[in-house]
PDB file of N, CA and C in Angstrom:
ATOM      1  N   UNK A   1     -81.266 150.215 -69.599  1.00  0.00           N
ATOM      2  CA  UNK A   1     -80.539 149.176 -70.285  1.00  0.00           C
ATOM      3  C   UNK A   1     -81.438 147.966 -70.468  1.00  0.00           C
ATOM      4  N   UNK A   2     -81.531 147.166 -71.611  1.00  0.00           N
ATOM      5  CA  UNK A   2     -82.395 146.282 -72.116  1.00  0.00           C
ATOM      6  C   UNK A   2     -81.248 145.254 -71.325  1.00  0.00           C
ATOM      7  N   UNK A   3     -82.715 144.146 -70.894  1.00  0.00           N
ATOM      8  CA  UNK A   3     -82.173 143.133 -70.055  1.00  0.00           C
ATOM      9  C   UNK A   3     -81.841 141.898 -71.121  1.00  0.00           C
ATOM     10  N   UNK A   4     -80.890 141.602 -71.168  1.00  0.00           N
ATOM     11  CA  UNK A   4     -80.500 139.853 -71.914  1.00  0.00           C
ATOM     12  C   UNK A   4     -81.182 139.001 -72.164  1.00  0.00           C
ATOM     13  N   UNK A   5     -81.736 137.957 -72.638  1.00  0.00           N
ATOM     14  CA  UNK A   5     -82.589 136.893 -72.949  1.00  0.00           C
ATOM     15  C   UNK A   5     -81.982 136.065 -71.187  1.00  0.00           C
ATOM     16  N   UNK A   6     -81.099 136.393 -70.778  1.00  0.00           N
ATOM     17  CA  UNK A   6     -80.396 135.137 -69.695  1.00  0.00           C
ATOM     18  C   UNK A   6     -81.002 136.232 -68.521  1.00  0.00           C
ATOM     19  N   UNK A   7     -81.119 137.236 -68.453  1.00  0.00           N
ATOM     20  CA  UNK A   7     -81.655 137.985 -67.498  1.00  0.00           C
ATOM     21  C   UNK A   7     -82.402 138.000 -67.108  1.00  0.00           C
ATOM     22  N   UNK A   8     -83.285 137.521 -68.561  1.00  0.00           N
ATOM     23  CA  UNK A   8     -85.155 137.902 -68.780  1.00  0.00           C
ATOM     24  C   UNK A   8     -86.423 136.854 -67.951  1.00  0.00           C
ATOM     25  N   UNK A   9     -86.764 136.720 -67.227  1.00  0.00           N
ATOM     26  CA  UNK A   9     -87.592 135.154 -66.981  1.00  0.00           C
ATOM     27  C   UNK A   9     -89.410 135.885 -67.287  1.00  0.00           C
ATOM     28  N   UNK A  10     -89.182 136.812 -67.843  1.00  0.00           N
ATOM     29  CA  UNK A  10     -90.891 136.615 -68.327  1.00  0.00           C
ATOM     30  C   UNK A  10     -91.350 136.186 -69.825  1.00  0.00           C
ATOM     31  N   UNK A  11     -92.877 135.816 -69.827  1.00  0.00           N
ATOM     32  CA  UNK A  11     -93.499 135.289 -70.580  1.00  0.00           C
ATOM     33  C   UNK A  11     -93.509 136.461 -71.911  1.00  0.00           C
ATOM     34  N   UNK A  12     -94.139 135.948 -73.002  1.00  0.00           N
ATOM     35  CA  UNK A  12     -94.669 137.067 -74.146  1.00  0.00           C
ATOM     36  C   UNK A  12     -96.095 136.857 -73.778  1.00  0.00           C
ATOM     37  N   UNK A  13     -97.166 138.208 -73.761  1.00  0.00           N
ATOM     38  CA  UNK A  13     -98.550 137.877 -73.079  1.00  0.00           C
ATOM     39  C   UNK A  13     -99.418 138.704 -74.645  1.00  0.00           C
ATOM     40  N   UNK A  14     -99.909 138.429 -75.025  1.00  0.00           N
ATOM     41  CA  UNK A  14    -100.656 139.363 -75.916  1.00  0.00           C
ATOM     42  C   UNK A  14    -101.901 138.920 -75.822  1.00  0.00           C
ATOM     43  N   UNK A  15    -103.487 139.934 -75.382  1.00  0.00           N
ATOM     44  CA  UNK A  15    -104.701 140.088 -75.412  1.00  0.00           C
ATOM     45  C   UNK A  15    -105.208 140.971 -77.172  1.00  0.00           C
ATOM     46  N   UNK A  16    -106.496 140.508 -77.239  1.00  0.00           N
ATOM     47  CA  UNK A  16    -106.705 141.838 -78.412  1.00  0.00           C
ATOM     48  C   UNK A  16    -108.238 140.918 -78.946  1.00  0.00           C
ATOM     49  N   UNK A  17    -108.919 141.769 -79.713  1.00  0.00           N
ATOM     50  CA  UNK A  17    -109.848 141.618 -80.534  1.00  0.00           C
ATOM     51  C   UNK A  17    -109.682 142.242 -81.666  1.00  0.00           C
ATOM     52  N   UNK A  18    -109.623 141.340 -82.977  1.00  0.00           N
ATOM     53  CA  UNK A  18    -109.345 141.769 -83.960  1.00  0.00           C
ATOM     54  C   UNK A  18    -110.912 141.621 -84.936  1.00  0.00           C
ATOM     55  N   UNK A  19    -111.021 142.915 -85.398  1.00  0.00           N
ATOM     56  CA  UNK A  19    -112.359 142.969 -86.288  1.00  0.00           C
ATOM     57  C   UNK A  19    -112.156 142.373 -87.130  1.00  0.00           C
ATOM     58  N   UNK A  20    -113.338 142.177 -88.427  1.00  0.00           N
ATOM     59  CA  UNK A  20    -113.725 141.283 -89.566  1.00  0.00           C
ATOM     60  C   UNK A  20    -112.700 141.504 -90.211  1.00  0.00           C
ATOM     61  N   UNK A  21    -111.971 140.690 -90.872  1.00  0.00           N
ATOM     62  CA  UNK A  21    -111.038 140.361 -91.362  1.00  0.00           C
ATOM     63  C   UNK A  21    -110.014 141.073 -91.263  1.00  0.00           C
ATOM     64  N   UNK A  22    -109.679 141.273 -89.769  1.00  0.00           N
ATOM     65  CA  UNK A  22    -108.369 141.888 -89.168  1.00  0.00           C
ATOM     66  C   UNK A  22    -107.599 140.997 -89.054  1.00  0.00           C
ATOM     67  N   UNK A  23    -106.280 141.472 -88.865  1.00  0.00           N
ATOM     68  CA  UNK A  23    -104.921 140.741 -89.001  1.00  0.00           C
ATOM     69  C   UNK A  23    -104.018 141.242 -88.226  1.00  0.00           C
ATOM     70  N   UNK A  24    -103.180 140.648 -87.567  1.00  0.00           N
ATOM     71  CA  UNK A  24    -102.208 141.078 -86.805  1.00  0.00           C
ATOM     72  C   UNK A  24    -100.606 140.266 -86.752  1.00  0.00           C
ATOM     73  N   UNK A  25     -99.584 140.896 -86.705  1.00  0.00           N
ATOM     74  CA  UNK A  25     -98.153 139.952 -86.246  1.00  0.00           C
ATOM     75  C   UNK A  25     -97.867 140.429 -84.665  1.00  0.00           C
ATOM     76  N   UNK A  26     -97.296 138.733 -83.875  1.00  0.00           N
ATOM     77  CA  UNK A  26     -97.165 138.898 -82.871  1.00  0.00           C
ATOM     78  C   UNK A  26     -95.904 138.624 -83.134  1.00  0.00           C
ATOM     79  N   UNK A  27     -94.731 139.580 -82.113  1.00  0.00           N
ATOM     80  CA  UNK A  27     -93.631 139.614 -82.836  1.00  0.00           C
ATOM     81  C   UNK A  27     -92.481 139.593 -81.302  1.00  0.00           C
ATOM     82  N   UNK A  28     -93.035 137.681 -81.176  1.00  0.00           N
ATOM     83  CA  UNK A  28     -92.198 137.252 -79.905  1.00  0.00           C
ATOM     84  C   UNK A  28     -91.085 137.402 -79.618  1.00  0.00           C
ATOM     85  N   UNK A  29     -89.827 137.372 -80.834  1.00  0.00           N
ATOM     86  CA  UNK A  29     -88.771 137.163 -80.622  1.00  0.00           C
ATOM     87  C   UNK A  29     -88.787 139.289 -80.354  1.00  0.00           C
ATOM     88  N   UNK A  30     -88.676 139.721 -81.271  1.00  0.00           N
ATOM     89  CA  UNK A  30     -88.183 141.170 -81.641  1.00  0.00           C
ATOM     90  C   UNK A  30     -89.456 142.190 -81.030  1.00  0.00           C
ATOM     91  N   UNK A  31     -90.733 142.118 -80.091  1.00  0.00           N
ATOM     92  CA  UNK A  31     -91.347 143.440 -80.110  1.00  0.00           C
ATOM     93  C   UNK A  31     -90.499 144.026 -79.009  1.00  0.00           C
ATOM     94  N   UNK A  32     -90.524 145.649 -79.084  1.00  0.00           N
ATOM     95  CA  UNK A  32     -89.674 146.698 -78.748  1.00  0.00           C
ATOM     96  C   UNK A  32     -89.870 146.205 -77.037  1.00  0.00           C
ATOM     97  N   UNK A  33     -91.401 146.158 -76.291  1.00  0.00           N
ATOM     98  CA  UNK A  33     -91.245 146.072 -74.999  1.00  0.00           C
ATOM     99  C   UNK A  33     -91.088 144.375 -74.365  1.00  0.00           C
ATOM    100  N   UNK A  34     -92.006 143.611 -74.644  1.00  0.00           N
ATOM    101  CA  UNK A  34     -92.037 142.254 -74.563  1.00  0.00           C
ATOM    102  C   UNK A  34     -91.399 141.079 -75.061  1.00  0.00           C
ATOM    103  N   UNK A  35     -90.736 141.624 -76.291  1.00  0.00           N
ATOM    104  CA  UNK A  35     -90.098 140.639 -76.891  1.00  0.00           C
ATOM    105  C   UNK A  35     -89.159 139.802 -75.975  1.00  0.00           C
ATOM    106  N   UNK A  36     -88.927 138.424 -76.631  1.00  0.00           N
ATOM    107  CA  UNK A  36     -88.664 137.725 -75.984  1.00  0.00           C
ATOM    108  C   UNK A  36     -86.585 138.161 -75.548  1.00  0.00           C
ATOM    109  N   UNK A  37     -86.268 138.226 -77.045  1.00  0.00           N
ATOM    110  CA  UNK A  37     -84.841 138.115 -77.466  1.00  0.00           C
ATOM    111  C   UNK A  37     -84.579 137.172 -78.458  1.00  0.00           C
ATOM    112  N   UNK A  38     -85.258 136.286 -77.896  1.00  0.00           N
ATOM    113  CA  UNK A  38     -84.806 134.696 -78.704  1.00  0.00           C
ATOM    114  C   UNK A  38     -86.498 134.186 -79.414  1.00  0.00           C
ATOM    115  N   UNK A  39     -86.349 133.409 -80.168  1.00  0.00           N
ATOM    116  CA  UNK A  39     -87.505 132.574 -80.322  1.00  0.00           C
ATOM    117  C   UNK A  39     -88.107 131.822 -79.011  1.00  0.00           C
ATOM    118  N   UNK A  40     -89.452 131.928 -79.129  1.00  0.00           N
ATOM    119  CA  UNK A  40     -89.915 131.061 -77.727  1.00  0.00           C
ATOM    120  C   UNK A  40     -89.846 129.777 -78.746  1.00  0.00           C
ATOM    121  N   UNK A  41     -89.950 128.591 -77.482  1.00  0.00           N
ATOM    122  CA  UNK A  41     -90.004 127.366 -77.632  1.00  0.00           C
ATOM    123  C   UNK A  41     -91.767 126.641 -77.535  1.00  0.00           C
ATOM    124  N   UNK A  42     -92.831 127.428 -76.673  1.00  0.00           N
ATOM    125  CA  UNK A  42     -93.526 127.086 -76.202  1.00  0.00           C
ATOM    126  C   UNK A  42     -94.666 128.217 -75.647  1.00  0.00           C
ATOM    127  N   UNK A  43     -96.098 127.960 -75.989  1.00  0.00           N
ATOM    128  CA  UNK A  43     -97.203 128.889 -75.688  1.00  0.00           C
ATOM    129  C   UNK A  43     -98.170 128.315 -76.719  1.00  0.00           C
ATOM    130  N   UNK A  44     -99.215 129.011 -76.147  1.00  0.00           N
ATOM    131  CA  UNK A  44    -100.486 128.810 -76.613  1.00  0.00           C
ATOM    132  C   UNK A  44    -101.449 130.374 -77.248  1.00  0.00           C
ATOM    133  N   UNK A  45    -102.332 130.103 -77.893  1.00  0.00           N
ATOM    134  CA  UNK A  45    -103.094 131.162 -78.393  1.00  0.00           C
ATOM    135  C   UNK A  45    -104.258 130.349 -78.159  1.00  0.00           C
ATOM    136  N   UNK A  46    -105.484 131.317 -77.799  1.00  0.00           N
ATOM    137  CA  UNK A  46    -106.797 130.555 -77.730  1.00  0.00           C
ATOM    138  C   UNK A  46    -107.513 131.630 -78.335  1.00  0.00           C
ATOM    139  N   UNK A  47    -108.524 130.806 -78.979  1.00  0.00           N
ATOM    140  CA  UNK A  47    -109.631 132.097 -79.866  1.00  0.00           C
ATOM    141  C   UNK A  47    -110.958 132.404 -78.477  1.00  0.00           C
ATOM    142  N   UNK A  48    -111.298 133.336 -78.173  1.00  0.00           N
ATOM    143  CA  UNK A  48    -112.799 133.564 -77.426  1.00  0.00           C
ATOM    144  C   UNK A  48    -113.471 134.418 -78.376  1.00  0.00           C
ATOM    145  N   UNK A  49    -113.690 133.658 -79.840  1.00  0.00           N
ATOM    146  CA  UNK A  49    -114.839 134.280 -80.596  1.00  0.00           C
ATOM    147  C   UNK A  49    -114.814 135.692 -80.994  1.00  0.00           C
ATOM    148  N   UNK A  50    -116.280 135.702 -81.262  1.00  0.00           N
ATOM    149  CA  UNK A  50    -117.278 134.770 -82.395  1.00  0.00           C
ATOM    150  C   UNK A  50    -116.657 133.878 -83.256  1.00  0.00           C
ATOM    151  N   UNK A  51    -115.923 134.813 -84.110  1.00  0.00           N
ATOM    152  CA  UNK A  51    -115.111 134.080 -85.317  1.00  0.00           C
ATOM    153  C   UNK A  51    -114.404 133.122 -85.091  1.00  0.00           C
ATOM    154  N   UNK A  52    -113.662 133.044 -86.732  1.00  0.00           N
ATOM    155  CA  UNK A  52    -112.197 131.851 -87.005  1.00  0.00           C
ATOM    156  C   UNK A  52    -111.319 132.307 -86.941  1.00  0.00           C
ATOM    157  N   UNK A  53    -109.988 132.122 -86.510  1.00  0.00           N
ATOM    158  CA  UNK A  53    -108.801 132.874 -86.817  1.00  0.00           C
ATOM    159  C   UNK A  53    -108.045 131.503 -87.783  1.00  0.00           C
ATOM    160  N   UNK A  54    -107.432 132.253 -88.123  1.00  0.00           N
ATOM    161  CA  UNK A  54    -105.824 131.801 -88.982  1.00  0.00           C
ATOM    162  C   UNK A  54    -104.860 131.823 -88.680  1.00  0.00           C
ATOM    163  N   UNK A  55    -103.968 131.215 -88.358  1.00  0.00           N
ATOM    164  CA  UNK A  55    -102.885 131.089 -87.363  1.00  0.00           C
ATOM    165  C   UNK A  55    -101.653 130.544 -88.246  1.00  0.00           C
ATOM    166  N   UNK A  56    -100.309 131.263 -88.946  1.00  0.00           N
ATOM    167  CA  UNK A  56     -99.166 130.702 -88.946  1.00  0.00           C
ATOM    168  C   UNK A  56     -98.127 131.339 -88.568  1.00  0.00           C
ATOM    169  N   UNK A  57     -97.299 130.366 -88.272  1.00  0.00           N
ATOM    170  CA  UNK A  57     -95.786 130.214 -87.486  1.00  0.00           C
ATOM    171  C   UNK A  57     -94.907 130.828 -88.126  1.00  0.00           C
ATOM    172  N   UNK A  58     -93.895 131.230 -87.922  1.00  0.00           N
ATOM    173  CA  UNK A  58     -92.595 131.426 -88.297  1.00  0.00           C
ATOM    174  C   UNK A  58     -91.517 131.481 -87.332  1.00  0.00           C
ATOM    175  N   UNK A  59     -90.456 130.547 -87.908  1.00  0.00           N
ATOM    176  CA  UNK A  59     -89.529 130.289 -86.671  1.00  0.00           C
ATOM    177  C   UNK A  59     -88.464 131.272 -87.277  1.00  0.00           C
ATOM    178  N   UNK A  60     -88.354 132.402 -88.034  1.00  0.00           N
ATOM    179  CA  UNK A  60     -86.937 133.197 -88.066  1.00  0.00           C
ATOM    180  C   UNK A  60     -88.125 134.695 -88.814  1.00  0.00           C
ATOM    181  N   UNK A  61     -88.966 134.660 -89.312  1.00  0.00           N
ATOM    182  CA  UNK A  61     -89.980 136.435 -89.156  1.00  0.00           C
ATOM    183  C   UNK A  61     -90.001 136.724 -90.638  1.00  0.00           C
ATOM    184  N   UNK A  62     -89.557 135.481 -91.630  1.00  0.00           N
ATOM    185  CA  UNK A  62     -89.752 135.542 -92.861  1.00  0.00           C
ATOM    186  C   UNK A  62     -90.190 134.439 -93.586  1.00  0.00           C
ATOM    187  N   UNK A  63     -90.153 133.442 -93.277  1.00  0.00           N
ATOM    188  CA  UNK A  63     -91.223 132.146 -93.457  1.00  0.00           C
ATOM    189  C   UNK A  63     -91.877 131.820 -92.813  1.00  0.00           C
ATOM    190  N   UNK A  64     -92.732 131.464 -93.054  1.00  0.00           N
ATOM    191  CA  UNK A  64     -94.360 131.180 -92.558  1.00  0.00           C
ATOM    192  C   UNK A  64     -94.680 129.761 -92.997  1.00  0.00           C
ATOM    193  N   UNK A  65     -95.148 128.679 -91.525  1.00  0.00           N
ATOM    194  CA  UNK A  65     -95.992 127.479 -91.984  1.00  0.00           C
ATOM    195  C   UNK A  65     -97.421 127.472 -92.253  1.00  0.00           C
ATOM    196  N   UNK A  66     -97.859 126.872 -93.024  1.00  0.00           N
ATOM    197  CA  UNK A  66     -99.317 126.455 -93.622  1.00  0.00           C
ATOM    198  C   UNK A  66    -100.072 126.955 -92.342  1.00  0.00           C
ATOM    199  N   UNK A  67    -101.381 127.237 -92.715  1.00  0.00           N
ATOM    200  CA  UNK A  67    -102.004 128.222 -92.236  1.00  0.00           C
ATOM    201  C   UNK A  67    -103.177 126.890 -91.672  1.00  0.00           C
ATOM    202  N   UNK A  68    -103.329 126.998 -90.544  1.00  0.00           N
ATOM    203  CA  UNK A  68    -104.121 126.542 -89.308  1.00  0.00           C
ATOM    204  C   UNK A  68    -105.163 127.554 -88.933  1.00  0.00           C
ATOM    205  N   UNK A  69    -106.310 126.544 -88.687  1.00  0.00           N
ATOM    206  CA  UNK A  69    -107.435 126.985 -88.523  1.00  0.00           C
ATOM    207  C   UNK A  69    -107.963 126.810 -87.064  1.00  0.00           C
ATOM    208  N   UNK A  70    -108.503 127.926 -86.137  1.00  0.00           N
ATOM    209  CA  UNK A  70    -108.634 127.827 -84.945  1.00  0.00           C
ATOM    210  C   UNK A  70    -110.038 128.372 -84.510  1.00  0.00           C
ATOM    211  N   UNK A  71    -110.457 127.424 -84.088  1.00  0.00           N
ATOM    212  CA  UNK A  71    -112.375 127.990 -84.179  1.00  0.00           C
ATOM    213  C   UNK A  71    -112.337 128.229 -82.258  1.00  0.00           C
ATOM    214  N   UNK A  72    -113.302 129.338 -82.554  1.00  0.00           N
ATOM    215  CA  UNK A  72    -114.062 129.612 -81.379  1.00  0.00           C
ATOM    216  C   UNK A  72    -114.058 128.507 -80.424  1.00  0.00           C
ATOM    217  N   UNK A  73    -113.379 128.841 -79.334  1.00  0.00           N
ATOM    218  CA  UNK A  73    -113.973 128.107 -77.903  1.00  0.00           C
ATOM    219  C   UNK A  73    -112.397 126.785 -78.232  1.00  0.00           C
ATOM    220  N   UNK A  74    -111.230 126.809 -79.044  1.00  0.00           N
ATOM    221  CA  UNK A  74    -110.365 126.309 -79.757  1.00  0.00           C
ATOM    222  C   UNK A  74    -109.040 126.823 -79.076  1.00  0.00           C
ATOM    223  N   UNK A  75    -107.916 125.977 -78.783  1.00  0.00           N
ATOM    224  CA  UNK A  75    -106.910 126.501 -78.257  1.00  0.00           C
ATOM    225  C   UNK A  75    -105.465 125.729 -79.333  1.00  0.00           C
ATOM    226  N   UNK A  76    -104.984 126.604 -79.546  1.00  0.00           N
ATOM    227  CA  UNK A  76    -103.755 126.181 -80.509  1.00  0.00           C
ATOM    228  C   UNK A  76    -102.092 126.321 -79.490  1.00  0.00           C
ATOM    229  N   UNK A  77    -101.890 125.059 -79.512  1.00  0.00           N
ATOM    230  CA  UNK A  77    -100.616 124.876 -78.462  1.00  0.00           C
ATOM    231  C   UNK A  77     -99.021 124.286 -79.192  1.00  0.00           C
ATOM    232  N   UNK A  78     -98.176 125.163 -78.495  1.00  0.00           N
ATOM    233  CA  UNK A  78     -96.778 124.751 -78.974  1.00  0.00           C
ATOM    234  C   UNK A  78     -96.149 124.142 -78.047  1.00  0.00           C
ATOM    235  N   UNK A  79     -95.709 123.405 -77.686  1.00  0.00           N
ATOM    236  CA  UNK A  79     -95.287 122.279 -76.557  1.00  0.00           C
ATOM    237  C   UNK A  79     -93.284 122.610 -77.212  1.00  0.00           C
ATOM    238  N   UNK A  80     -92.501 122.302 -76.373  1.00  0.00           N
ATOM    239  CA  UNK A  80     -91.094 122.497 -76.176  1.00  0.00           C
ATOM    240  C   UNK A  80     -90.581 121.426 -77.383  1.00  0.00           C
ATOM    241  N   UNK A  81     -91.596 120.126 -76.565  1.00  0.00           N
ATOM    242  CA  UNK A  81     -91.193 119.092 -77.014  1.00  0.00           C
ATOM    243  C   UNK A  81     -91.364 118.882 -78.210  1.00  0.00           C
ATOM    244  N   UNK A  82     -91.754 119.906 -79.050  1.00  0.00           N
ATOM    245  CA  UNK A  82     -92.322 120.058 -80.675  1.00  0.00           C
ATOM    246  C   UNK A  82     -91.566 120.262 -81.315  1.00  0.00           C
ATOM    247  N   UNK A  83     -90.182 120.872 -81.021  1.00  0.00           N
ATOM    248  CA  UNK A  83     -89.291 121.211 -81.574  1.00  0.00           C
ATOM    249  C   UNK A  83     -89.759 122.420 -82.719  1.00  0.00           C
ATOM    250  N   UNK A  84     -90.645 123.355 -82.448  1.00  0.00           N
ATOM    251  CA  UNK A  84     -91.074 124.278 -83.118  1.00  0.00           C
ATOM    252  C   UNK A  84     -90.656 125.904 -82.176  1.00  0.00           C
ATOM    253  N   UNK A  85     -90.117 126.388 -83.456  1.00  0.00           N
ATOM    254  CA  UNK A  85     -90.201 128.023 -82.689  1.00  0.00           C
ATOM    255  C   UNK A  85     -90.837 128.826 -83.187  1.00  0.00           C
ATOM    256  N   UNK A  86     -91.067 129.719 -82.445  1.00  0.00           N
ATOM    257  CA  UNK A  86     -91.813 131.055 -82.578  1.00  0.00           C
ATOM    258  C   UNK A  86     -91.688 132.083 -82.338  1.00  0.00           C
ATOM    259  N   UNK A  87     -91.214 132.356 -83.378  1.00  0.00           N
ATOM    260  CA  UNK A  87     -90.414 134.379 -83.559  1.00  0.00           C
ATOM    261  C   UNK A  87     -91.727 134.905 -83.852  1.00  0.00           C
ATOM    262  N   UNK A  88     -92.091 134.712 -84.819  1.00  0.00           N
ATOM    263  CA  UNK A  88     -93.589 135.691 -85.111  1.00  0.00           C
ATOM    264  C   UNK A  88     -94.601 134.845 -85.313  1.00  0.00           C
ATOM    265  N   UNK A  89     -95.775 135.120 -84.939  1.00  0.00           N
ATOM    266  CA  UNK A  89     -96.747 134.647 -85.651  1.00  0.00           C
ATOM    267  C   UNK A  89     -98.212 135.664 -86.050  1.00  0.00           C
ATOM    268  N   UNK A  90     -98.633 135.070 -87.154  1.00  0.00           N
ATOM    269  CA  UNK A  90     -99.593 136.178 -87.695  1.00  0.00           C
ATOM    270  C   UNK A  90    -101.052 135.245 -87.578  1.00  0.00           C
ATOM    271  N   UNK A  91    -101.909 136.452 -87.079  1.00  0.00           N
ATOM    272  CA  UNK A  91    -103.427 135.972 -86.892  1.00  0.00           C
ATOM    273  C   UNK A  91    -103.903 136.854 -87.776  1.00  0.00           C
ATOM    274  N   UNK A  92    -104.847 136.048 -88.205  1.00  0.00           N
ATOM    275  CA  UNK A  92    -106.003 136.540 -89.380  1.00  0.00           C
ATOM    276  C   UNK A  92    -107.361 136.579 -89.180  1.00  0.00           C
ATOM    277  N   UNK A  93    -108.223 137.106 -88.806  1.00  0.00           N
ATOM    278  CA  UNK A  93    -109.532 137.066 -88.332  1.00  0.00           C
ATOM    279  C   UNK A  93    -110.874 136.790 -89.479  1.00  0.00           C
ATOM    280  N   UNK A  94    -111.731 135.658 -89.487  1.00  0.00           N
ATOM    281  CA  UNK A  94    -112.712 135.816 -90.703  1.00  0.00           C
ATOM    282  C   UNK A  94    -113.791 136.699 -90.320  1.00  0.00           C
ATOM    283  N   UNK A  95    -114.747 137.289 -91.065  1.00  0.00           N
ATOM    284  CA  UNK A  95    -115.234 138.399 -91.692  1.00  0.00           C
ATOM    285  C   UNK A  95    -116.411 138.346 -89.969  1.00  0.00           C
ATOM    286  N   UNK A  96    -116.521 137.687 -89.054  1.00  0.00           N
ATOM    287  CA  UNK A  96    -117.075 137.735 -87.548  1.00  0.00           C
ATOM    288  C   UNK A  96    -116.115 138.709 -86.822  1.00  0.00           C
ATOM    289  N   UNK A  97    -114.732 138.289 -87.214  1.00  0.00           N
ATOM    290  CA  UNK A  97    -114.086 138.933 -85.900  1.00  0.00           C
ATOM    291  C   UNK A  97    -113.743 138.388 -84.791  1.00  0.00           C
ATOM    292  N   UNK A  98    -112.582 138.328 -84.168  1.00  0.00           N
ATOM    293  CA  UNK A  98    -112.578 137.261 -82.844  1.00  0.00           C
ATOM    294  C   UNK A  98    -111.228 138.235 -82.122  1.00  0.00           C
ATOM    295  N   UNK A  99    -111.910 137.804 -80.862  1.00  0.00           N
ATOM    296  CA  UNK A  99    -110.773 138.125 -79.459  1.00  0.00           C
ATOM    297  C   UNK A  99    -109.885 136.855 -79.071  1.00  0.00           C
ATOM    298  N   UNK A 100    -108.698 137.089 -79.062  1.00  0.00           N
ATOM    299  CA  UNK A 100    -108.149 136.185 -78.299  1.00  0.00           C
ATOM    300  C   UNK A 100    -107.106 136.413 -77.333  1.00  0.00           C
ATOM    301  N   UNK A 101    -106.655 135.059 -76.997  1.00  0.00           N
ATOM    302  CA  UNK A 101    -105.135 135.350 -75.603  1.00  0.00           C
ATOM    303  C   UNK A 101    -104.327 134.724 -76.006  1.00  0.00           C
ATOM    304  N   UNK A 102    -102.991 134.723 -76.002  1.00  0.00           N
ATOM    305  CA  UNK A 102    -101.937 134.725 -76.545  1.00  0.00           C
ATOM    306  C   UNK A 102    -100.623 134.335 -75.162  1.00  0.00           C
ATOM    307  N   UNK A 103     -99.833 133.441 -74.941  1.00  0.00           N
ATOM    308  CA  UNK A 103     -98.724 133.327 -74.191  1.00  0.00           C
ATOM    309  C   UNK A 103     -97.674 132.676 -74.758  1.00  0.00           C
ATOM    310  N   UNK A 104     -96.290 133.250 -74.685  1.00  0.00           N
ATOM    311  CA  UNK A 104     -95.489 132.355 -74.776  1.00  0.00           C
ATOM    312  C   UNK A 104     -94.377 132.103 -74.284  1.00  0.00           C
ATOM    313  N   UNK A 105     -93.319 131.368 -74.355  1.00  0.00           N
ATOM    314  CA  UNK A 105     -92.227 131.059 -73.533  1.00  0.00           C
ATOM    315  C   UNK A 105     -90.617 131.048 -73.967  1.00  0.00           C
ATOM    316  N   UNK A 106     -89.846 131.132 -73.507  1.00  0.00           N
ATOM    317  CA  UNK A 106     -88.528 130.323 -73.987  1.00  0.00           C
ATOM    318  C   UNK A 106     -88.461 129.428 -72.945  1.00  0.00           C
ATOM    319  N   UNK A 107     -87.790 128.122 -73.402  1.00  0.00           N
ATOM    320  CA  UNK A 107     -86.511 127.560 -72.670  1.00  0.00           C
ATOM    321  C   UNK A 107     -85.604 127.648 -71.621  1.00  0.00           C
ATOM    322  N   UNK A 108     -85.169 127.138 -70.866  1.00  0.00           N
ATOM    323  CA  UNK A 108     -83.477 127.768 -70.360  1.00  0.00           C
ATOM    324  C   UNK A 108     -82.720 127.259 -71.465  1.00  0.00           C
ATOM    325  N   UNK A 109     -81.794 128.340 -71.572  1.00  0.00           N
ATOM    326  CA  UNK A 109     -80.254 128.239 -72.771  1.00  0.00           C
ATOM    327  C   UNK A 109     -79.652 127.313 -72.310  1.00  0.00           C
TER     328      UNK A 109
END
């Protein structure tokens, strides 16, 4: 039995290296094992290179904000207090390639 968002107290964790102009969706609210339930409120992504990534938001998994640029050795942070959520977000890798780490959070309801 899938546990409740009120049940749940872990993080969303995603590792990976994505090749030259690889792309990926991290899919906080809805992935099958980790997902959150809900939109997180709060987490960070950090690039560990070579490359650039591309980084946008979406607070409901069908709109997307303007696309942010996150260089090597670069950490991109969502704070609570931002009033920003994060159901999905999609990374884009330039033609180097980059590894990064990925965390995120909810709230208490």
């Amino acid at each position: 039995m899938k546990a409740t968002p009120f049940e749940r107290h872990l993080e969303f964790v995603d590792e990976d290296t994505l090749s030259a102009n690889g792309e990926k969706y991290l899919y906080i609210k809805n992935d099958d094992t980790w997902g959150l339930e809900v939109p997180a409120d709060s987490g960070y992504l950090i690039n560990d290179g070579p490359g650039t990534l591309t980084i946008r938001n979406s607070d409901d998994g069908e709109h997307y904000s303007k696309a942010r640029t996150v260089k090597s050795g670069e950490t991109i942070v969502w704070e609570n207090d931002d009033d920003v959520w994060n159901h999905t977000v999609h990374i884009t890798a330039d033609s180097s390639g980059a590894s990064y780490r990925a965390a995120f959070a909810r709230s208490r309801w």
